[in-house]
Structure formats: structure tokens, C-alpha cells
N, C-alpha and C. Protein backbone atom coordinates (compact mmCIF):
# COMPACT_ATOMS: atom_id res chain seq x y z
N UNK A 1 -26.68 29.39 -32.90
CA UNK A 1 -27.02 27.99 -33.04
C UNK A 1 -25.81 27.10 -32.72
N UNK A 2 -24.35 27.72 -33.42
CA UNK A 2 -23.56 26.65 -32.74
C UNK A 2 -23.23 26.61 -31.58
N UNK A 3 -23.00 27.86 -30.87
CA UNK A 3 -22.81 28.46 -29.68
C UNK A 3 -23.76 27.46 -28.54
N UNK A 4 -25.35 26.79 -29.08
CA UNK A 4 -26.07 25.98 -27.72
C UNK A 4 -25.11 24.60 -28.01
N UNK A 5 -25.35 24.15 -29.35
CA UNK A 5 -24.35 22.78 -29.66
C UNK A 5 -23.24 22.95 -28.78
N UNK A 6 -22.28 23.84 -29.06
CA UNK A 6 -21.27 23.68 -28.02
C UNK A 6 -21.44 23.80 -26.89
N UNK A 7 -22.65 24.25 -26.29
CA UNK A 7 -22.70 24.63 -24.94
C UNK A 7 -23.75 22.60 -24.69
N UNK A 8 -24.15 22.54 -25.42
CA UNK A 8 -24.47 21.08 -25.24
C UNK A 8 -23.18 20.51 -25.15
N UNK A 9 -22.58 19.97 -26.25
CA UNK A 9 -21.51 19.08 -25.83
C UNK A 9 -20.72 19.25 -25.04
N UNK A 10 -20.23 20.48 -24.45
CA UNK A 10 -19.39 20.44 -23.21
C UNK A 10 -20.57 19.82 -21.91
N UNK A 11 -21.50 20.39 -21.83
CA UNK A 11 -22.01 19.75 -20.35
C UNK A 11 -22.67 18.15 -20.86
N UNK A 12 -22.22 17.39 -21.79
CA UNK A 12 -22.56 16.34 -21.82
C UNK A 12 -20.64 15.65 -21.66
N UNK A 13 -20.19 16.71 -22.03
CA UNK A 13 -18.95 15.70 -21.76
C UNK A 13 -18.46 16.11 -20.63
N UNK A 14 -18.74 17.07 -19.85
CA UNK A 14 -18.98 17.57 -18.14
C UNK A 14 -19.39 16.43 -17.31
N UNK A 15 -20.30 15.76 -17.84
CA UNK A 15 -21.30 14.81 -17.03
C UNK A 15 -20.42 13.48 -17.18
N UNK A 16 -19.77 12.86 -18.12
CA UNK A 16 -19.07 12.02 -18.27
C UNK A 16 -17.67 12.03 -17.17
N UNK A 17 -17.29 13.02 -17.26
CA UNK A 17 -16.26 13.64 -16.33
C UNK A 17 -16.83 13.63 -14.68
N UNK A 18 -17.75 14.09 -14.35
CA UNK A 18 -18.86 13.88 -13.23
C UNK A 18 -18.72 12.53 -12.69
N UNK A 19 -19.56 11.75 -14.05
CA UNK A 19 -19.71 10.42 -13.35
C UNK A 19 -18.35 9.65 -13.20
N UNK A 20 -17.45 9.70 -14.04
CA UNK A 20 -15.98 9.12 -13.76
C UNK A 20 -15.54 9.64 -12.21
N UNK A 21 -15.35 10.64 -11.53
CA UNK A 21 -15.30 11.10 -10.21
C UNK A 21 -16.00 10.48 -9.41
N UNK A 22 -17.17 9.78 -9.70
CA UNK A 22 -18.14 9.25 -9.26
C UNK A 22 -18.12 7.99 -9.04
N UNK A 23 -17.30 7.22 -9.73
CA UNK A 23 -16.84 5.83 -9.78
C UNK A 23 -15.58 6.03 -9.33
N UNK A 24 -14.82 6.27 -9.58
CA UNK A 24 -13.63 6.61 -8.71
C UNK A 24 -13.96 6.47 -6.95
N UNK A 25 -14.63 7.25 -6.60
CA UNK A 25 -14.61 7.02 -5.17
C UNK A 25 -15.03 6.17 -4.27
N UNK A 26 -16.00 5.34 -5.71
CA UNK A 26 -16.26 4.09 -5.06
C UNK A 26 -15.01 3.17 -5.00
N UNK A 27 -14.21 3.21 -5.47
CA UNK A 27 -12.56 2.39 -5.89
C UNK A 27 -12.02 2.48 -4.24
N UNK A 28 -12.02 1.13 -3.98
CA UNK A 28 -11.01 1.01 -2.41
C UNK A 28 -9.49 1.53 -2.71
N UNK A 29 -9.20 2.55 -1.68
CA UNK A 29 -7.72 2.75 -2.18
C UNK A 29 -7.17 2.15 -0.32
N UNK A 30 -7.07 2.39 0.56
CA UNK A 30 -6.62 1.58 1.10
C UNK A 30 -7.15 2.37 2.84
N UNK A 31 -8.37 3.13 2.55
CA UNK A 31 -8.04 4.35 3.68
C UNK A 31 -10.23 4.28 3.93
N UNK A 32 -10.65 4.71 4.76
CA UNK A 32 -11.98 3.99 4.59
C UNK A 32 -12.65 5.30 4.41
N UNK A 33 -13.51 5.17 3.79
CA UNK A 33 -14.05 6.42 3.39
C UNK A 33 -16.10 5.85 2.95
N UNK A 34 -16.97 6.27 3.66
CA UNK A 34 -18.49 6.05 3.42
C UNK A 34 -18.40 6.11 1.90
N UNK A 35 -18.37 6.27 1.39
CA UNK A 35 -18.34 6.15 -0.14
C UNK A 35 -18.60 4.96 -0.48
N UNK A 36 -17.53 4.02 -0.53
CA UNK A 36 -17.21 2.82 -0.75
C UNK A 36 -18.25 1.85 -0.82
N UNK A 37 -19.66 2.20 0.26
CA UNK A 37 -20.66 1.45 0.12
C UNK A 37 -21.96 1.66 0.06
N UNK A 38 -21.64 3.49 -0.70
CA UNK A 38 -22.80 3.63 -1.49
C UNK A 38 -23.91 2.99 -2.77
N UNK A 39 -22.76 1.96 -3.15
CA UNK A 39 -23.85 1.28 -4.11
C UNK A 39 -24.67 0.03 -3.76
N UNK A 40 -23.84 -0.23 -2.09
CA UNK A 40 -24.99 -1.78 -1.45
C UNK A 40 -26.18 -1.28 -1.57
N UNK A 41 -27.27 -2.43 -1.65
CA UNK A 41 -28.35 -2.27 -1.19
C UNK A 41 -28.83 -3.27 -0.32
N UNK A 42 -29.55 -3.64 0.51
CA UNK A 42 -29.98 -3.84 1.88
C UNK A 42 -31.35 -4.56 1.80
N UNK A 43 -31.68 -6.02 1.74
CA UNK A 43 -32.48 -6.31 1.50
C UNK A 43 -33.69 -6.16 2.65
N UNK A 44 -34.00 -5.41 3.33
CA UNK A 44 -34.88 -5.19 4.46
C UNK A 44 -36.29 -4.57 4.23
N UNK A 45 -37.17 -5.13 5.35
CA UNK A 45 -38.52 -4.35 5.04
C UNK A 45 -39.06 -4.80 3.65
N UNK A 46 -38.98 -5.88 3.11
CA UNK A 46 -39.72 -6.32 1.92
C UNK A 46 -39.47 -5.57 0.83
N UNK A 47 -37.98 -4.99 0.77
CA UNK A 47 -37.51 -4.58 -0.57
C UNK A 47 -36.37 -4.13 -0.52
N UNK A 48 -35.50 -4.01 -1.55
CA UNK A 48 -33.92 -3.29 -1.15
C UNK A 48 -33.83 -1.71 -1.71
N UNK A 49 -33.03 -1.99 -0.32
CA UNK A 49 -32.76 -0.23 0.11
C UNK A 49 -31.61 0.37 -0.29
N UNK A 50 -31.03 1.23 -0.01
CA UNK A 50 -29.60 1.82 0.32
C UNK A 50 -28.94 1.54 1.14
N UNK A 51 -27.63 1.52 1.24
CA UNK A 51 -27.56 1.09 2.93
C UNK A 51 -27.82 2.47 3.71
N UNK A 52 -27.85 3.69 2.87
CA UNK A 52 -27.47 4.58 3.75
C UNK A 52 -28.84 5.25 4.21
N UNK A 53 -30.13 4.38 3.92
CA UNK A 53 -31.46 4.53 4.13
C UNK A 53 -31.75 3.96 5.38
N UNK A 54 -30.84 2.83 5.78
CA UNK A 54 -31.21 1.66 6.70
C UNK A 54 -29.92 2.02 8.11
N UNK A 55 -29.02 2.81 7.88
CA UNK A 55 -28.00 3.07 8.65
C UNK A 55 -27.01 4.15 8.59
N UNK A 56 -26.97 4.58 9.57
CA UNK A 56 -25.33 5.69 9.52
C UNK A 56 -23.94 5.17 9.22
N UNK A 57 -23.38 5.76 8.87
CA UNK A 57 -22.10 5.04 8.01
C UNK A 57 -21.02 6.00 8.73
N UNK A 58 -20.08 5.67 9.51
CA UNK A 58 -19.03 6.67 10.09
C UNK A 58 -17.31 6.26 9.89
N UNK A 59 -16.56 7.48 9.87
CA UNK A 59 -15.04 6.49 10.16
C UNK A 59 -14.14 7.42 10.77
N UNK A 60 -14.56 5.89 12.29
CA UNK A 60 -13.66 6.78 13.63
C UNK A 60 -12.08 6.58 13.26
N UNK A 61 -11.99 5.67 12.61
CA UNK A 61 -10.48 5.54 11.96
C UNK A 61 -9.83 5.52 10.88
N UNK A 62 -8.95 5.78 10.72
CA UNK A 62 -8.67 5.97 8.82
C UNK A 62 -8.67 4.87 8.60
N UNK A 63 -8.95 3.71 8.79
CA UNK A 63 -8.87 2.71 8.33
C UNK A 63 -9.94 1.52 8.61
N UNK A 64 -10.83 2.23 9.32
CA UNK A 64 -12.23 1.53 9.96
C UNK A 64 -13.59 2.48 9.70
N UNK A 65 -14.54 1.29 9.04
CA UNK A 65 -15.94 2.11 8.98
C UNK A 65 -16.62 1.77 9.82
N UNK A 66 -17.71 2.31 10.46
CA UNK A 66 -18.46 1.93 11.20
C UNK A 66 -19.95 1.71 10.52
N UNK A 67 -20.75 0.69 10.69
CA UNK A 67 -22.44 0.65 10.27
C UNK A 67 -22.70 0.30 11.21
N UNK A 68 -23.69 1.98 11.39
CA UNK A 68 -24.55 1.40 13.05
C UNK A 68 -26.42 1.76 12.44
N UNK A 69 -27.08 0.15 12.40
CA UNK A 69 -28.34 0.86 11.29
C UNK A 69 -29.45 0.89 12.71
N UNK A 70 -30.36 1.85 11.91
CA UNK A 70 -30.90 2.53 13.11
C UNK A 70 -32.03 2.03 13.72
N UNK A 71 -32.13 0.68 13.20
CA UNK A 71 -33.13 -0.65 13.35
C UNK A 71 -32.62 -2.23 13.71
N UNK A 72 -32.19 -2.54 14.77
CA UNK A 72 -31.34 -3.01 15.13
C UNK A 72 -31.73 -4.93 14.86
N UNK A 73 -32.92 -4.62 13.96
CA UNK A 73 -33.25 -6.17 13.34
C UNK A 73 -32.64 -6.30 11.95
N UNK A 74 -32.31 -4.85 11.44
CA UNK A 74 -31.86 -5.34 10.40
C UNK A 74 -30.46 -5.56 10.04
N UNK A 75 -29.89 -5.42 11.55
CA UNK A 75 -28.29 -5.77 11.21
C UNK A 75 -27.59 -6.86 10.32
N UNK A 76 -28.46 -8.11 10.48
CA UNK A 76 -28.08 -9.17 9.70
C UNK A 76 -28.25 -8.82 8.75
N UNK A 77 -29.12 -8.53 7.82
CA UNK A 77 -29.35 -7.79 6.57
C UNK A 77 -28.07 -7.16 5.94
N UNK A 78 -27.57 -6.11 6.86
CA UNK A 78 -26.84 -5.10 6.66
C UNK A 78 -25.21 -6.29 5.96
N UNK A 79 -25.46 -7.03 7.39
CA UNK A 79 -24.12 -7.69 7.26
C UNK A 79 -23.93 -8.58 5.87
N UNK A 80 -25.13 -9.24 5.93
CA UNK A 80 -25.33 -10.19 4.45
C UNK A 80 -25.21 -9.34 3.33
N UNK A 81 -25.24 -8.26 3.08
CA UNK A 81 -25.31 -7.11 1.79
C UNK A 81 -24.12 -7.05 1.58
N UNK A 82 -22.82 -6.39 3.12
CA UNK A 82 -21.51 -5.91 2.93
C UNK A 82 -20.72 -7.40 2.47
N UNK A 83 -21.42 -9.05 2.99
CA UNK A 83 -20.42 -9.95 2.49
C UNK A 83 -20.57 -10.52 1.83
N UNK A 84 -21.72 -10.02 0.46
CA UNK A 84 -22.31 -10.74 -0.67
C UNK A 84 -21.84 -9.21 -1.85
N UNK A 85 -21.34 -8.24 -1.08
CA UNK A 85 -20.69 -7.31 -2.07
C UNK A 85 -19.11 -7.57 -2.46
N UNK A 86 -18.62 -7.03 -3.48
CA UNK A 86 -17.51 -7.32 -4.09
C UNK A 86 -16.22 -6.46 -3.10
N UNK A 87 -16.40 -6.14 -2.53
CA UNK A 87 -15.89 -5.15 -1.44
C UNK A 87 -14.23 -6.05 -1.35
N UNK A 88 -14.35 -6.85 -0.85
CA UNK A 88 -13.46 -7.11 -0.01
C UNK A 88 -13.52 -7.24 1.46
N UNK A 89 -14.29 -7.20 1.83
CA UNK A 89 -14.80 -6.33 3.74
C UNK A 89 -15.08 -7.44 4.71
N UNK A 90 -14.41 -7.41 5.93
CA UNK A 90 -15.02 -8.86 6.30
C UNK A 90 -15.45 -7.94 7.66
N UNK A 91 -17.16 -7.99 7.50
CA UNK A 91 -17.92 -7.25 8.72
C UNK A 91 -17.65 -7.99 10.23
N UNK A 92 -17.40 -7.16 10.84
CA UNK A 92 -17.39 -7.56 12.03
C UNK A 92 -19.03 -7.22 13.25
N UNK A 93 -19.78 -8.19 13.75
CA UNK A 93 -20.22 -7.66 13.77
C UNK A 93 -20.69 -7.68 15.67
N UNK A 94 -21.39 -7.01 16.11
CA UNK A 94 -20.90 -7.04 17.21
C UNK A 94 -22.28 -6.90 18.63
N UNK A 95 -23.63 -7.14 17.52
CA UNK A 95 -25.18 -6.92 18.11
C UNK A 95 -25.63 -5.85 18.28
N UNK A 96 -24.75 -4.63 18.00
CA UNK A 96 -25.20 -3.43 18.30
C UNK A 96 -24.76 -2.85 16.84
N UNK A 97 -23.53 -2.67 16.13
CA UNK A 97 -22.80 -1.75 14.75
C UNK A 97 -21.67 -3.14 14.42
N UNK A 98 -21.84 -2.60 13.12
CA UNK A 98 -21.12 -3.70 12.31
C UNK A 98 -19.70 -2.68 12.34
N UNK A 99 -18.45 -3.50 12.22
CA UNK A 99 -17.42 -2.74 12.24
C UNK A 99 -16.26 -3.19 10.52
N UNK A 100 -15.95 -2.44 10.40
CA UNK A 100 -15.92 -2.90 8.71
C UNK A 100 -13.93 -2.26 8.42
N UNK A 101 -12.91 -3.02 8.96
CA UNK A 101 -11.41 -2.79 9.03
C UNK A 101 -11.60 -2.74 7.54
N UNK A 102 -10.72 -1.73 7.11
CA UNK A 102 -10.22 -1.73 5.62
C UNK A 102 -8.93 -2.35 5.96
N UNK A 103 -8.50 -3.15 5.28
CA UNK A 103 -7.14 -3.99 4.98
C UNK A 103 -6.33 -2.99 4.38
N UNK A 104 -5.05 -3.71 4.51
CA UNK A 104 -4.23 -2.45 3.62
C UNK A 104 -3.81 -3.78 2.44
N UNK A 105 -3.77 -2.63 1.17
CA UNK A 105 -3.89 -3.56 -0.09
C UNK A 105 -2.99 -4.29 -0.61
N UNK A 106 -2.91 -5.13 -1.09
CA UNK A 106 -1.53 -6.32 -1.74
C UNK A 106 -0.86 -5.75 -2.71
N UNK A 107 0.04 -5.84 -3.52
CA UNK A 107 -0.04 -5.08 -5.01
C UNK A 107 -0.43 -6.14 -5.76
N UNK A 108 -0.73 -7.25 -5.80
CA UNK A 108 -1.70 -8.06 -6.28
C UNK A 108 -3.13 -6.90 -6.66
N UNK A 109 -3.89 -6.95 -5.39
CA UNK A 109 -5.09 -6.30 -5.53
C UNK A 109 -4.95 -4.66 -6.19
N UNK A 110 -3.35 -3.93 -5.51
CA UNK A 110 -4.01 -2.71 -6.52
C UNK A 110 -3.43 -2.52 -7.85
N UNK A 111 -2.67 -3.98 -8.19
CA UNK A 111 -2.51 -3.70 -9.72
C UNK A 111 -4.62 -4.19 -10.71
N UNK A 112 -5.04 -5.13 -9.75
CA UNK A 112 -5.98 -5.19 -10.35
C UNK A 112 -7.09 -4.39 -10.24
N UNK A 113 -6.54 -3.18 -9.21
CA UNK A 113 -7.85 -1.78 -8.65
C UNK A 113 -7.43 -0.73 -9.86
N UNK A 114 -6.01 -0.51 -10.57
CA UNK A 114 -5.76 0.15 -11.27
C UNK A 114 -6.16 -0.54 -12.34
N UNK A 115 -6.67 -1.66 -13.20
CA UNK A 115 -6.92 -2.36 -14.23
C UNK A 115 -8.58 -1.44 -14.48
N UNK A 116 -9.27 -1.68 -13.27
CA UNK A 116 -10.33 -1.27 -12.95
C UNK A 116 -10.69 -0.08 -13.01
N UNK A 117 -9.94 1.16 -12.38
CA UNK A 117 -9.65 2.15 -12.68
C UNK A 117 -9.92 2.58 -13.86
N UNK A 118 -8.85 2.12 -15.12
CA UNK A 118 -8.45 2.09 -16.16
C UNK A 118 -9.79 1.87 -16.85
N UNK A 119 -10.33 0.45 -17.00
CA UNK A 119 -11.78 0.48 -17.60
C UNK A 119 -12.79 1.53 -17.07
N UNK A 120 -12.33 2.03 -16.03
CA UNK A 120 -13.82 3.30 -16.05
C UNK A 120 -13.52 4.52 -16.80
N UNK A 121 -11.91 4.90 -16.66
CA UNK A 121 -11.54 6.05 -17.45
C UNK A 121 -12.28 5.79 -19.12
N UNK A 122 -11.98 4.36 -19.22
CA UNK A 122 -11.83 4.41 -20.46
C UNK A 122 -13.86 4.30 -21.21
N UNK A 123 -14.12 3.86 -20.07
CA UNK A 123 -15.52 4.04 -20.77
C UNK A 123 -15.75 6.14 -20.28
N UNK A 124 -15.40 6.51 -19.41
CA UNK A 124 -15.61 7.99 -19.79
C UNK A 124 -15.16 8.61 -20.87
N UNK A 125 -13.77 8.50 -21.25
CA UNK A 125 -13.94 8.55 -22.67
C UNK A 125 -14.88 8.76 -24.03
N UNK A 126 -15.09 7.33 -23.92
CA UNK A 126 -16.02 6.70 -24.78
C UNK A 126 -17.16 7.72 -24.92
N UNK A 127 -17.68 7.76 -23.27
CA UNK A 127 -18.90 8.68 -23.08
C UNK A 127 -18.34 10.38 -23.82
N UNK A 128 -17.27 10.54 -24.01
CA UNK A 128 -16.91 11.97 -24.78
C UNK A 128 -16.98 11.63 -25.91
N UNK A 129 -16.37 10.76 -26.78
CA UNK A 129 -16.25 10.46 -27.65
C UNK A 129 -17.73 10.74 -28.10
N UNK A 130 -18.70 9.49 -27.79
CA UNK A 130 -20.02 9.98 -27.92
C UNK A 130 -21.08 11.25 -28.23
N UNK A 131 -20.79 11.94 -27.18
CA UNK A 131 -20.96 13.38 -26.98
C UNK A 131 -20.45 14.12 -28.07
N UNK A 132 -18.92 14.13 -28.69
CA UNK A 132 -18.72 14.60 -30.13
C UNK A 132 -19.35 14.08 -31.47
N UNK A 133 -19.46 12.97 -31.24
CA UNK A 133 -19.81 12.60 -32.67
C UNK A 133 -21.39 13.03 -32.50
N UNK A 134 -22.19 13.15 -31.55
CA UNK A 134 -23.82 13.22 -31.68
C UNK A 134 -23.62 14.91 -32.02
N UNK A 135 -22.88 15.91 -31.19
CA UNK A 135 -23.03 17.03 -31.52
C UNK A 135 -22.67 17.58 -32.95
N UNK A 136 -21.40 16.56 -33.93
CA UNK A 136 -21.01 17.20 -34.82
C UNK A 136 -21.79 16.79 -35.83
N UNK A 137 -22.51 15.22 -35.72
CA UNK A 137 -24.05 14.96 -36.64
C UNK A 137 -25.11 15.96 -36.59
N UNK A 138 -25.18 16.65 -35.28
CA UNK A 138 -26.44 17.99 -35.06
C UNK A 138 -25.74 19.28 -35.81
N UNK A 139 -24.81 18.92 -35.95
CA UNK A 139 -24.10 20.61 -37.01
C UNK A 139 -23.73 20.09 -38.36
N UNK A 140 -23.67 18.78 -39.03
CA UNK A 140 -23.85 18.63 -40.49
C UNK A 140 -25.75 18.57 -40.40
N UNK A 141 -26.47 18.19 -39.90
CA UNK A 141 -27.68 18.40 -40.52
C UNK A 141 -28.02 19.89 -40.47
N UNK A 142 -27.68 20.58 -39.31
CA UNK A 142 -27.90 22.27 -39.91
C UNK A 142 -27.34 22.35 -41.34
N UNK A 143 -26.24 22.51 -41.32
CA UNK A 143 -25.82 22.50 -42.67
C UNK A 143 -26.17 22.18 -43.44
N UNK A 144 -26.45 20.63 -43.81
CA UNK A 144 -27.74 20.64 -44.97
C UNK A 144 -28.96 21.01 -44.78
N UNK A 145 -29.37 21.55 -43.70
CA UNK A 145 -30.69 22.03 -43.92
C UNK A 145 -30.46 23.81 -44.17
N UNK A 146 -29.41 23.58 -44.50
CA UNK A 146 -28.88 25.62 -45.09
C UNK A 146 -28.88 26.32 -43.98
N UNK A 147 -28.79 25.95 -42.87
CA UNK A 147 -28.93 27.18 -41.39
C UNK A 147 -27.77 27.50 -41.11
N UNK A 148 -26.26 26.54 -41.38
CA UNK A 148 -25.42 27.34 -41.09
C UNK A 148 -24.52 26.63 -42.17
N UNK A 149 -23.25 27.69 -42.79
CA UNK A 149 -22.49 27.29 -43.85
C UNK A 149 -21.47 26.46 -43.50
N UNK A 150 -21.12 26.06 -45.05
CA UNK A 150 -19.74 24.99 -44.72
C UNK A 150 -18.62 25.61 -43.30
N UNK A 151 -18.68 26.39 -43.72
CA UNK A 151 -17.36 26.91 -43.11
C UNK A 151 -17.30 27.00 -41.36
N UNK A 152 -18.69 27.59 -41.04
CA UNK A 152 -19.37 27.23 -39.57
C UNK A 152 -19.03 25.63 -39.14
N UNK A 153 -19.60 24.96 -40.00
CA UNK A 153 -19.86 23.85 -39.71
C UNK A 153 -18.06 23.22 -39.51
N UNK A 154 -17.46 23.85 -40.13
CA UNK A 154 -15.75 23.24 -40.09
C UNK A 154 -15.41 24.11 -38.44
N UNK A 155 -16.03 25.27 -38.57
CA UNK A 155 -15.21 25.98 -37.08
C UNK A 155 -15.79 25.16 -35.99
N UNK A 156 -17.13 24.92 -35.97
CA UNK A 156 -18.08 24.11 -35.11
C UNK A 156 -17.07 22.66 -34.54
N UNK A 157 -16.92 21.84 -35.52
CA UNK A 157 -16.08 21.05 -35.67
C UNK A 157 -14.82 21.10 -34.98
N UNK A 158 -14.37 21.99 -34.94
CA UNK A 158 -12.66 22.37 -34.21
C UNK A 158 -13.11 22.87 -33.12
N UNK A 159 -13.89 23.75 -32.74
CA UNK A 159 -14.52 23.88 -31.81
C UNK A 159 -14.77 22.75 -30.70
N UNK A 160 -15.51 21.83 -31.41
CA UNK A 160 -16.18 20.72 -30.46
C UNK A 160 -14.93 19.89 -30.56
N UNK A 161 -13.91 19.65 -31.30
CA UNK A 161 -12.90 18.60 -30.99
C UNK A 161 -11.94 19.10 -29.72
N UNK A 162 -11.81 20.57 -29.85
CA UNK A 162 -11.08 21.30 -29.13
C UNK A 162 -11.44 20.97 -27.74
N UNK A 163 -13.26 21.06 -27.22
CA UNK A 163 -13.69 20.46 -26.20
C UNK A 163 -13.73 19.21 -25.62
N UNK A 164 -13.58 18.49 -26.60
CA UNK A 164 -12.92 17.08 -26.67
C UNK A 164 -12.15 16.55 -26.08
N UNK A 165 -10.53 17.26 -26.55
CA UNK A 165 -9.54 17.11 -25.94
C UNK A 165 -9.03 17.44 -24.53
N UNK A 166 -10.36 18.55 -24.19
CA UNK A 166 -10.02 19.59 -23.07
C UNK A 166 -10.38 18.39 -22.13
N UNK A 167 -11.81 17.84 -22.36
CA UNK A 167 -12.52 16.89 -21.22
C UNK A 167 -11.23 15.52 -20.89
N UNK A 168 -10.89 14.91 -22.51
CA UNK A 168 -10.06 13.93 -22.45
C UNK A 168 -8.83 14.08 -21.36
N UNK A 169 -8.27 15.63 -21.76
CA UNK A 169 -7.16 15.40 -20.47
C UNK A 169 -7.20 15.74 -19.36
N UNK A 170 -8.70 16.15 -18.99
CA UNK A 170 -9.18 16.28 -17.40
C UNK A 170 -9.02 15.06 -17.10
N UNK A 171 -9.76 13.72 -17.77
CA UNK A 171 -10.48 12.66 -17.44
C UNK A 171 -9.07 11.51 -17.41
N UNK A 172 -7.81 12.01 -18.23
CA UNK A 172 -6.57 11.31 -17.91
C UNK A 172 -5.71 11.76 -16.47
N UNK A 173 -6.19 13.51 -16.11
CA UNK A 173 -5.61 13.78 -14.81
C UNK A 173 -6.14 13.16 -13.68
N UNK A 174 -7.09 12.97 -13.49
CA UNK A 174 -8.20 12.26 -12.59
C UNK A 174 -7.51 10.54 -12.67
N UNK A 175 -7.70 10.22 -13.66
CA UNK A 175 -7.36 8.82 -13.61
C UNK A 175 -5.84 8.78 -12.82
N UNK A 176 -4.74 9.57 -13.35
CA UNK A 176 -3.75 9.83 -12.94
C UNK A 176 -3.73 9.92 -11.16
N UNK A 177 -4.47 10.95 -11.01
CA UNK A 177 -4.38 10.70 -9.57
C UNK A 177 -4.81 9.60 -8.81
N UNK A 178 -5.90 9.34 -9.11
CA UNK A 178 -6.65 7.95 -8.65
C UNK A 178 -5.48 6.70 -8.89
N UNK A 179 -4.62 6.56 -9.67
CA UNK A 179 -3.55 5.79 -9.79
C UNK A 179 -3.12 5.71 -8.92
N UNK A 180 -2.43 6.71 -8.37
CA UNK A 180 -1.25 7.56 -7.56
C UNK A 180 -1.54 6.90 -6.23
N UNK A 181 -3.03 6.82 -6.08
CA UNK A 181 -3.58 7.19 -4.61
C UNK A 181 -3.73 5.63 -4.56
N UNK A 182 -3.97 5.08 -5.26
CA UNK A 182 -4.50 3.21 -4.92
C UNK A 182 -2.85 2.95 -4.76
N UNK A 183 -2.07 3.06 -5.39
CA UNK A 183 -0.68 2.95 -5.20
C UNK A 183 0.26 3.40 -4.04
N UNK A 184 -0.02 4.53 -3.38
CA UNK A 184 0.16 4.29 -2.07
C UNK A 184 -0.07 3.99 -0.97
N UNK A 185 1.23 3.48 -0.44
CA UNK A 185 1.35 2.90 0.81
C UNK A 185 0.96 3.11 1.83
């Protein structure tokens, strides 16, 4: 019984760790990467899309994306999405593929990309934090319901903090790098 609890709270604090990687790559570091505008959506065809529903996303240069969408009415669309997003991006566009220069960053902007950073680590966290306290409430009610003894319930406990800490300093190495990387030049 404690053995699924723990095997619960690690893949719930797995998933926290997941999605932090996950936000991370949406983070402009200074180099262009399709990622970056996986979360537009595309107001076309009488509803919004993905962009990556409405177009191919390429980068012939480390420092240039390409959007070439595969419907060539909805370019304006495309373009109005990338300059009504928080991006930074000033589309270029050209009647055929929008061309999308990544700038190289100010330290203005990546002290405030690391601020940003910082609040996502810190809500992954949170999301562990979470994940312990729901699993170690599911091992005091065994316990009062007599299924497993005090003493379980204390190893359970060290157990799940132990996993805790393990996720916490994945989720500070990650941040760490992601630092590293908006920070260089």
C-alpha cells in the first residue's frame, strides 16, 4: 500500500518536473528554435488553431524561423497571432512565408527572462510540494483507518520527503541551466 503512494507521488512530482521542461522551452533564449511558438493560436477558418495546424515552422538559421502556412490566405492571420503574441518577434512577411529574426537579447530583457524563469521553477515546486502533502494525507488516513501502523506511516513520510527533495533538486538543476543558457552571449 505504501509502495503505490510512493509510486504515486513520484510520477506526480515527475509530471511537475515534465511540465517545467515544458515551459522552459518556450523561454526565448536568444537562438530560434519551433518551440517558441507552440502556444500561438491562429485565428483562421472560423476558429483558433495551432499555429502548427495552419503551417510548417522551420530554422534555416540559428537565429531565424521560418512560417511557411500551407494556405496561403491565411498568412495574415498567421502574422496577426505572431504580433499580438508576447514574443518579442517582428514578422517579416514576404506573400509567400513569414520570416521571424530572433534578436539577440539585452540584459535588460534576460534579466527579466530569468525573473520569468524563476516564477515557473517556482510554481513547479509548488506543484511538488502539492504532490507531498496530498500523498502524506493518503498515508495518515490509512493509518487511522488501521491499514498501516504508526511507524509505516513515519517511514512513508521520509520516504515521500526523500522524493521530494530528489524532484526539488532536479527542478533547481534545470532551472540552473536554463539560467546559464538565457545568459549567454
Amino acid at each position: 500500500m505504501i509502495e503505490l503512494i510512493l509510486e504515486e507521488a513520484e510520477e506526480k512530482m515527475s509530471n511537475a518536473v515534465v511540465a517545467l521542461e515544458r515551459e522552459f522551452i518556450r523561454i526565448r533564449t536568444g537562438r530560434a528554435s519551433p518551440a517558441l511558438l507552440d502556444s500561438l493560436k491562429v485565428e483562421c477558418y472560423g476558429s483558433l488553431m495551432p499555429i502548427r495546424q495552419v503551417a510548417n515552422i522551420s530554422v534555416p538559421e540559428p537565429r531565424l524561423l521560418v512560417v511557411q502556412p500551407w494556405d496561403r490566405s491565411v498568412l495574415s492571420a498567421v502574422e496577426k497571432a505572431i504580433n499580438k503574441s508576447e514574443l518579442g518577434l517582428n514578422p517579416m512577411n514576404d506573400g509567400v512565408v513569414i520570416r521571424l529574426p530572433i534578436p539577440a537579447l539585452t540584459e535588460e530583457r534576460r534579466k527579466d527572462l530569468i525573473k520569468l524563469s524563476r516564477r515557473v521553477a517556482e510554481e513547479g515546486r509548488v506543484s511538488i510540494r502539492n504532490a507531498r502533502r496530498q500523498e502524506i494525507e493518503e498515508l495518515r488516513k490509512y493509518q487511522k483507518a488501521g491499514d498501516i501502523s504508526e511507524d509505516d506511516l513515519h517511514r512513508g513520510i521520509d520516504k515521500i520527503q526523500e522524493l521530494t527533495d530528489r524532484f526539488v533538486a532536479d527542478l533547481d538543476k534545470i532551472l540552473k541551466e536554463k539560467e546559464n543558457e538565457i545568459m549567454e552571449v
